[in-house]
PDB file of N, CA and C in Angstrom:
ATOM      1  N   UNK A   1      -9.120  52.964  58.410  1.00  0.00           N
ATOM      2  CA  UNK A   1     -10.565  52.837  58.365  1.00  0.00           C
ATOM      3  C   UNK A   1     -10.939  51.834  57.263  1.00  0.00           C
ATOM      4  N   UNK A   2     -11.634  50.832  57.556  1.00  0.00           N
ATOM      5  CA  UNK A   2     -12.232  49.639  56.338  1.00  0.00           C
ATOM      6  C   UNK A   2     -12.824  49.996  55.446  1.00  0.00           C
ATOM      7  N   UNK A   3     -12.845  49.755  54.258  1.00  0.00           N
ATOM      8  CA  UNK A   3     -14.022  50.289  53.193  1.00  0.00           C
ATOM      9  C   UNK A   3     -14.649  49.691  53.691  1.00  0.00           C
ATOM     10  N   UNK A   4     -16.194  50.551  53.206  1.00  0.00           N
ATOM     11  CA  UNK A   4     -17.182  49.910  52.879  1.00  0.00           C
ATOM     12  C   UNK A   4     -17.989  48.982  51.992  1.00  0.00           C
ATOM     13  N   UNK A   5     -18.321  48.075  52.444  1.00  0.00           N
ATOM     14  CA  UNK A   5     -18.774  46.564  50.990  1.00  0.00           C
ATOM     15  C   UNK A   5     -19.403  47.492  50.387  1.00  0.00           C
ATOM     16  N   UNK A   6     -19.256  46.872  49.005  1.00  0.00           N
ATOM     17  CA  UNK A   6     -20.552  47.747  48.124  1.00  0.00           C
ATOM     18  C   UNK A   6     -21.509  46.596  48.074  1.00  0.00           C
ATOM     19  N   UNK A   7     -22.088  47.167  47.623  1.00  0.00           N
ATOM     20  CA  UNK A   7     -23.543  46.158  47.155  1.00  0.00           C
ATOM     21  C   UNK A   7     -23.769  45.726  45.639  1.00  0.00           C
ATOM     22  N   UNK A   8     -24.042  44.714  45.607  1.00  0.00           N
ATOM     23  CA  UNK A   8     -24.515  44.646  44.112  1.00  0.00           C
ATOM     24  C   UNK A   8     -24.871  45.249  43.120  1.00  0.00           C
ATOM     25  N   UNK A   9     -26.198  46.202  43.758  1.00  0.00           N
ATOM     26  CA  UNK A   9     -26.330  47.094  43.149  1.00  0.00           C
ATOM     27  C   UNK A   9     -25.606  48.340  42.897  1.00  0.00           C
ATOM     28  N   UNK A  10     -24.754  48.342  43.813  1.00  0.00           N
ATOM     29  CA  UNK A  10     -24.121  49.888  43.723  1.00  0.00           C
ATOM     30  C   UNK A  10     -22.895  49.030  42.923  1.00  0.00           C
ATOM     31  N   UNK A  11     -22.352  47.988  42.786  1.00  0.00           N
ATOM     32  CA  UNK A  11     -21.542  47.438  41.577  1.00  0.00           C
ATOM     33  C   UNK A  11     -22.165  47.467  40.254  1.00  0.00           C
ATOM     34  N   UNK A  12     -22.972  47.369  40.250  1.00  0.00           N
ATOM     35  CA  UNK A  12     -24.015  46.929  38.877  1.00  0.00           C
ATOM     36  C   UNK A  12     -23.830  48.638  37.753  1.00  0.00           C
ATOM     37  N   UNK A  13     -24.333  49.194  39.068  1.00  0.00           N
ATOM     38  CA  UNK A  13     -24.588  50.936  38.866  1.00  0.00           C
ATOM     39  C   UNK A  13     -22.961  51.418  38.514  1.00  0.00           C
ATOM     40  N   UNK A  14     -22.082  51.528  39.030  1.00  0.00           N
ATOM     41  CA  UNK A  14     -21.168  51.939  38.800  1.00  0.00           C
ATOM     42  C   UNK A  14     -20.393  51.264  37.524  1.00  0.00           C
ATOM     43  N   UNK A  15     -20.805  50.092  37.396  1.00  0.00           N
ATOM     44  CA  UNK A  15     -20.548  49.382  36.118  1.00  0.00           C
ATOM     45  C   UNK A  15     -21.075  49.871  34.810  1.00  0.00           C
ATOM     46  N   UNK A  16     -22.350  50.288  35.246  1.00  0.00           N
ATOM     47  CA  UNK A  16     -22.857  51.512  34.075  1.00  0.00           C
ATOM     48  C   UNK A  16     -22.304  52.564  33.723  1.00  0.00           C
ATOM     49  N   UNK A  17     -21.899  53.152  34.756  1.00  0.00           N
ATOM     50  CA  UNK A  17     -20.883  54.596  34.935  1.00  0.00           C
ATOM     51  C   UNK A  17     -19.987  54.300  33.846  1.00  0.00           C
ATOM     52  N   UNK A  18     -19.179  52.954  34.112  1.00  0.00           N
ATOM     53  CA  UNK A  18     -17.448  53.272  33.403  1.00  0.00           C
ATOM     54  C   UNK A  18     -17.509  52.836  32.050  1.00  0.00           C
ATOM     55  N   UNK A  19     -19.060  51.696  31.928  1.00  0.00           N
ATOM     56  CA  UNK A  19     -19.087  51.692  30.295  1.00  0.00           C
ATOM     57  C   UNK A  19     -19.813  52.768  29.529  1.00  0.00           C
ATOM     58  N   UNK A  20     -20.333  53.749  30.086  1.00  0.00           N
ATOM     59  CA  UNK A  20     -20.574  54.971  29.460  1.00  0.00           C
ATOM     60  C   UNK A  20     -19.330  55.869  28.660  1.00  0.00           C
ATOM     61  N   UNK A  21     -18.718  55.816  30.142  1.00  0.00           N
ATOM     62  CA  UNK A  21     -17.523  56.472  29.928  1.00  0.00           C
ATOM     63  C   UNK A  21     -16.233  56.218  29.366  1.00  0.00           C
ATOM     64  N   UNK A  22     -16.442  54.576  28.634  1.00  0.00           N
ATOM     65  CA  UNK A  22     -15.910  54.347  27.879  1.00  0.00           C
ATOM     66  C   UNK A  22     -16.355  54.277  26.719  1.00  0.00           C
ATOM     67  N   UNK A  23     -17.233  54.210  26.691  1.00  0.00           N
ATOM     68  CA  UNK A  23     -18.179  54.077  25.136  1.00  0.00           C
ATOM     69  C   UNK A  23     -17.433  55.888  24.668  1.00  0.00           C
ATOM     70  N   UNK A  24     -17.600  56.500  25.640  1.00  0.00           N
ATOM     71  CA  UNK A  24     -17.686  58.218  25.129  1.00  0.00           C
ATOM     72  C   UNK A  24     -16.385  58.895  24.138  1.00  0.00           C
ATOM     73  N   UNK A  25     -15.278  57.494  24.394  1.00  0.00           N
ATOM     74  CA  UNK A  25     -14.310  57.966  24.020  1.00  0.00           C
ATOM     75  C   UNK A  25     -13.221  59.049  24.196  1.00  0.00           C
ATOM     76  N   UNK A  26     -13.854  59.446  25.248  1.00  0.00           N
ATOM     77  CA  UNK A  26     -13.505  61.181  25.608  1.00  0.00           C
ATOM     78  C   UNK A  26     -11.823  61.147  26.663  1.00  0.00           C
ATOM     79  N   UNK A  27     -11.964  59.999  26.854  1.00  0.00           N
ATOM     80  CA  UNK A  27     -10.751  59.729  28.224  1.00  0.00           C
ATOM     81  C   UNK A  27      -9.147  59.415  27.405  1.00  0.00           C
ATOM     82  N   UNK A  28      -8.362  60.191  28.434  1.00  0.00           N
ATOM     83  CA  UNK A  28      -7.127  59.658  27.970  1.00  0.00           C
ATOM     84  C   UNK A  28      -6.552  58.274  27.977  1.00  0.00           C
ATOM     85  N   UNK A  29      -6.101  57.838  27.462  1.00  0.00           N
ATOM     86  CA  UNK A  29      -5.910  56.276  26.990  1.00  0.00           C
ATOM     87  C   UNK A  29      -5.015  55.896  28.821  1.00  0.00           C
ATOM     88  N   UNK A  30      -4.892  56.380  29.788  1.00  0.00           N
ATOM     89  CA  UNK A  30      -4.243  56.264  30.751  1.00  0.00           C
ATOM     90  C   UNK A  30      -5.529  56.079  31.887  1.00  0.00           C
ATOM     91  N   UNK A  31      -6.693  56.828  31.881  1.00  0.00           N
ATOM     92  CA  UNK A  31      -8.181  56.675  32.888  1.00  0.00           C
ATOM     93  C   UNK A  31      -8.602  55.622  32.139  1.00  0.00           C
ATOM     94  N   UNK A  32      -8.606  55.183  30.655  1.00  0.00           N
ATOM     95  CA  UNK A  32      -9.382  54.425  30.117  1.00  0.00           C
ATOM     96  C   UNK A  32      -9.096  52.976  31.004  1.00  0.00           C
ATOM     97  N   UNK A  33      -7.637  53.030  30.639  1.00  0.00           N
ATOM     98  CA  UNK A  33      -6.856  51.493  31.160  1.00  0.00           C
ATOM     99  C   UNK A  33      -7.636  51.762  32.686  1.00  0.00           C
ATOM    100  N   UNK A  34      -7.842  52.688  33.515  1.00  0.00           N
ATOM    101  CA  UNK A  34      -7.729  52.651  35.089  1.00  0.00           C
ATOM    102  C   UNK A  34      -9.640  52.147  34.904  1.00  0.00           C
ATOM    103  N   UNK A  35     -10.197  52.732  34.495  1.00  0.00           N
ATOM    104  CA  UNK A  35     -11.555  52.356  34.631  1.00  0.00           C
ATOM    105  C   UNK A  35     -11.597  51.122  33.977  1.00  0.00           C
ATOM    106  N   UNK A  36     -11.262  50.917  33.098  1.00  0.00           N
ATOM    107  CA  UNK A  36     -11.131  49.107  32.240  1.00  0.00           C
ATOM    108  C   UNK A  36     -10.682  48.145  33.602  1.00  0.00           C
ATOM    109  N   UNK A  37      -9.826  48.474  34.397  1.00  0.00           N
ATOM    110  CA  UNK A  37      -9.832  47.922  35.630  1.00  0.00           C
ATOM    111  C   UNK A  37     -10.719  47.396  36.795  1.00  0.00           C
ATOM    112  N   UNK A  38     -10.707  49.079  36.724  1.00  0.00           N
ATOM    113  CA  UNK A  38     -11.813  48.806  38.281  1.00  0.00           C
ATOM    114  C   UNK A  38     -13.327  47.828  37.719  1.00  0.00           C
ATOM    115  N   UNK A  39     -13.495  48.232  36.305  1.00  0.00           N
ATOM    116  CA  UNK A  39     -14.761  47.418  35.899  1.00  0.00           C
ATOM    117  C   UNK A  39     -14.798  45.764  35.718  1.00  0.00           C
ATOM    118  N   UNK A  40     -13.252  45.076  35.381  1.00  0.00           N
ATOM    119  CA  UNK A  40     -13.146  44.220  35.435  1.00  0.00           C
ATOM    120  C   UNK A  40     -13.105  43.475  37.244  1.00  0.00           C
ATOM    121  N   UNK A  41     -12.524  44.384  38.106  1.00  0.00           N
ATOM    122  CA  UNK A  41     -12.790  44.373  39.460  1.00  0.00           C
ATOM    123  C   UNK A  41     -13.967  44.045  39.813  1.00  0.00           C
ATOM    124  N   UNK A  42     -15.349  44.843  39.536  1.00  0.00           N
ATOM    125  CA  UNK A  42     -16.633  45.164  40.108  1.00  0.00           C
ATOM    126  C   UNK A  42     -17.376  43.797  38.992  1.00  0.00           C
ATOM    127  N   UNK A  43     -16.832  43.353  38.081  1.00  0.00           N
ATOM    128  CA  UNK A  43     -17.308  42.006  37.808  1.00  0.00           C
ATOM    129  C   UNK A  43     -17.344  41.278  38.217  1.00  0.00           C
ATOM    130  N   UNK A  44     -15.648  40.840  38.299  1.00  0.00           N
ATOM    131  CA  UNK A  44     -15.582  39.912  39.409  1.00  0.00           C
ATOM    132  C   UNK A  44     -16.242  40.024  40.905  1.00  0.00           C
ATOM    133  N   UNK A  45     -17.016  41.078  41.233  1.00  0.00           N
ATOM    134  CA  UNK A  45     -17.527  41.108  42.799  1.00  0.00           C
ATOM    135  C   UNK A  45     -18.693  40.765  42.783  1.00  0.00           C
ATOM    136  N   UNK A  46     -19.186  41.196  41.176  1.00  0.00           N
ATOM    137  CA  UNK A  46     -20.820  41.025  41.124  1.00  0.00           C
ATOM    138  C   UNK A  46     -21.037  39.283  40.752  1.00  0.00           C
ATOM    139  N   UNK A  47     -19.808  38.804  39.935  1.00  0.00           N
ATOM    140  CA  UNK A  47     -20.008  37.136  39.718  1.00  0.00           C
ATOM    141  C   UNK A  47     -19.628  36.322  41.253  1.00  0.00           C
ATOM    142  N   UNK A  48     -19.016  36.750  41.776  1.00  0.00           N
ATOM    143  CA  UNK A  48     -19.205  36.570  43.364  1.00  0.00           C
ATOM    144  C   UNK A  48     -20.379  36.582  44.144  1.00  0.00           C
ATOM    145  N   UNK A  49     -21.133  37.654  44.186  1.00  0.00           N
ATOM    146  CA  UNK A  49     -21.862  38.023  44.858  1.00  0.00           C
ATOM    147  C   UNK A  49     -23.124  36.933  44.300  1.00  0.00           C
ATOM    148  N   UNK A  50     -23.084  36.783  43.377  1.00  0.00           N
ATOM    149  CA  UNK A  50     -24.509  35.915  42.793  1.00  0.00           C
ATOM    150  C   UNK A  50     -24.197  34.712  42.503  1.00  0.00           C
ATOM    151  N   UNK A  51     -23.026  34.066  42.521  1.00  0.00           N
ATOM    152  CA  UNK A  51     -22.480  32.642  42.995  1.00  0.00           C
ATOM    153  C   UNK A  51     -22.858  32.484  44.473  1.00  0.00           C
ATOM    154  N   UNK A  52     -22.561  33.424  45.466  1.00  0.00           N
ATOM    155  CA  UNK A  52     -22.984  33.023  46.718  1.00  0.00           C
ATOM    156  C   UNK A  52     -24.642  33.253  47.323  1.00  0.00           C
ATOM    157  N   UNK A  53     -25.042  33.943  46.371  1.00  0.00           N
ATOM    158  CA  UNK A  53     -26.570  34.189  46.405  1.00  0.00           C
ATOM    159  C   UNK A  53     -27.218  32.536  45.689  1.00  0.00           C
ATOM    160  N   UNK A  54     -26.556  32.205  44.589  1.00  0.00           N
ATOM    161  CA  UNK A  54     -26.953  31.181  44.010  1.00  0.00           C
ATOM    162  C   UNK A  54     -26.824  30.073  44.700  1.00  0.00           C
ATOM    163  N   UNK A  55     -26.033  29.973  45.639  1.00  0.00           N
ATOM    164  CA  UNK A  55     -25.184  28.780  46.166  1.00  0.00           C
ATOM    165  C   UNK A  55     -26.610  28.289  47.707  1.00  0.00           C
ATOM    166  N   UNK A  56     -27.025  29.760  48.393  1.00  0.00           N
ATOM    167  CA  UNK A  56     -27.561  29.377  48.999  1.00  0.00           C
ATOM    168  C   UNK A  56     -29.042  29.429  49.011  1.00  0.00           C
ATOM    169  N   UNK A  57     -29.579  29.356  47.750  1.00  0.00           N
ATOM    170  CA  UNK A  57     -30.762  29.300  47.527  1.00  0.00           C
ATOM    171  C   UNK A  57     -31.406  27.750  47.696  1.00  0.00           C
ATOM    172  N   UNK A  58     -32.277  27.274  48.514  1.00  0.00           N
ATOM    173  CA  UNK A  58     -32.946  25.961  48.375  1.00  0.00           C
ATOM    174  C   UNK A  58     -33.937  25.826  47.589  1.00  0.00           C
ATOM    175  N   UNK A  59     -34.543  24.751  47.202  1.00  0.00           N
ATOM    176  CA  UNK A  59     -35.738  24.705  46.622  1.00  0.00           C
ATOM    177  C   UNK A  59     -36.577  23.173  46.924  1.00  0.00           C
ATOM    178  N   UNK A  60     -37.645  23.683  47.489  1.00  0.00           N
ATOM    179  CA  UNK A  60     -38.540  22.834  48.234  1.00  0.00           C
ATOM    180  C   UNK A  60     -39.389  22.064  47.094  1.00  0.00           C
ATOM    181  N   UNK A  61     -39.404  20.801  46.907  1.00  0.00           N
ATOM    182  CA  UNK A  61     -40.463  19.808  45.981  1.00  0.00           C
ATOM    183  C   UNK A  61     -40.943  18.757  46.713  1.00  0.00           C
ATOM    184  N   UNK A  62     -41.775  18.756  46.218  1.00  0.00           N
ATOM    185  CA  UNK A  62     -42.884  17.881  46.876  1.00  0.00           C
ATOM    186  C   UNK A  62     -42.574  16.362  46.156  1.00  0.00           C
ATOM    187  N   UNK A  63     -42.003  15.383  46.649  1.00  0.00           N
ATOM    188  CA  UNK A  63     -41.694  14.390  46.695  1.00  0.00           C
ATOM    189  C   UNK A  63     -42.413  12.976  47.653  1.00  0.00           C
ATOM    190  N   UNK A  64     -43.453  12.267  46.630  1.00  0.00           N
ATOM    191  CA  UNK A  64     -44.346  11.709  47.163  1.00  0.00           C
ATOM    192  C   UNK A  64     -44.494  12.310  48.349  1.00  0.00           C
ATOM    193  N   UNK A  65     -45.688  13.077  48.256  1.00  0.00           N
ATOM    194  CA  UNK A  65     -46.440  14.005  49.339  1.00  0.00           C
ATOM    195  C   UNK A  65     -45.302  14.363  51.098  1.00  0.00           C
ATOM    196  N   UNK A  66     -44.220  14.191  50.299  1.00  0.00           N
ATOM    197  CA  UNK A  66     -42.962  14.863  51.859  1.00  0.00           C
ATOM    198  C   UNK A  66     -42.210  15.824  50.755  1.00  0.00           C
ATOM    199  N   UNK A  67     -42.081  16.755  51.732  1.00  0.00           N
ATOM    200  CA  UNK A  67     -41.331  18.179  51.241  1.00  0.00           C
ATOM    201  C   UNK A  67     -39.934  17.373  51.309  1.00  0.00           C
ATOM    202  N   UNK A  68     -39.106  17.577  50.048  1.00  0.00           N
ATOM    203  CA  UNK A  68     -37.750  17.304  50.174  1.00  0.00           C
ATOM    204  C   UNK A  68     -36.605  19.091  50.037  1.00  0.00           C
ATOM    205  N   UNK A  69     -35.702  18.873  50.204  1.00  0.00           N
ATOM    206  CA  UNK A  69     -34.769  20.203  50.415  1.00  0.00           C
ATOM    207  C   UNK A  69     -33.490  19.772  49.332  1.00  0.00           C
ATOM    208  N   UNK A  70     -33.816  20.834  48.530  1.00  0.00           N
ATOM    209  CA  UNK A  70     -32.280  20.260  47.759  1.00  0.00           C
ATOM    210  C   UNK A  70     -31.509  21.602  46.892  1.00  0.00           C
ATOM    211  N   UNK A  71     -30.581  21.915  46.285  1.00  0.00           N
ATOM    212  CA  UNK A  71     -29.831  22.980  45.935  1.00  0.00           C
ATOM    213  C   UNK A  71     -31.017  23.443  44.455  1.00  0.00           C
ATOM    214  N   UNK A  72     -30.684  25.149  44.599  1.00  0.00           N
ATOM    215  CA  UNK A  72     -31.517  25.530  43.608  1.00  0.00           C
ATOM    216  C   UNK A  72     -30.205  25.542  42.104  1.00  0.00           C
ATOM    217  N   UNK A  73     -31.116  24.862  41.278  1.00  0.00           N
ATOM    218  CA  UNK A  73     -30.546  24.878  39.718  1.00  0.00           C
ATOM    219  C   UNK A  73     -30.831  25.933  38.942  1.00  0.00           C
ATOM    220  N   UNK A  74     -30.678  26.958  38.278  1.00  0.00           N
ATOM    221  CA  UNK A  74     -31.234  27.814  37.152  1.00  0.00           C
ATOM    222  C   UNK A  74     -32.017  27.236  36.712  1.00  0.00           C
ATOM    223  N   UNK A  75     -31.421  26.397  35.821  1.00  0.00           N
ATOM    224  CA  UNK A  75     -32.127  25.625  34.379  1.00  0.00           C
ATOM    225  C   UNK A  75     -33.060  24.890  34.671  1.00  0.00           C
ATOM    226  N   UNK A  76     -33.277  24.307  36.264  1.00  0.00           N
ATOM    227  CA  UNK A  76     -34.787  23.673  36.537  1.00  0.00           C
ATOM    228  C   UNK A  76     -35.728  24.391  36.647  1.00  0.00           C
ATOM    229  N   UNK A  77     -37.116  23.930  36.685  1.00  0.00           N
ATOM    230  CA  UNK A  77     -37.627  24.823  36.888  1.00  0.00           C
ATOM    231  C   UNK A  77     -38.827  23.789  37.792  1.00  0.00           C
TER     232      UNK A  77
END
């Protein structure tokens, strides 16, 4: 049976989970390493996920009075 994708948000959220639960100190140095994992995992899915969100964002400017189409930048604005 396939997993199911998570979502961003449910990466984001669960990313909260394991730095709680590492902050808490409470874990044996053996779950610590396993959650230090999966969180470095669910990073990498979430810097994925918003590279390809980023990637296909356009942004419409008005270029002597014709709409031009070109890739969205952060830093422009």
């Amino acid at each position: 049976m396939p997993k199911k994708e998570v979502s961003f948000e449910e990466a984001l959220e669960r990313l909260e989970e394991i730095v709680e639960l590492l902050e808490s100190g409470e874990n044996p140095l053996e779950k610590s390493l396993d959650l230090f994992e999966e969180g470095v995992s669910l990073v990498k899915l979430c810097n994925k996920k918003l590279e390809s969100v980023e990637n296909s964002i356009k942004v419409l400017v008005n270029n002597s009075g014709e709409l031009e189409e070109r890739d969205f930048k952060p830093d422009e604005q």
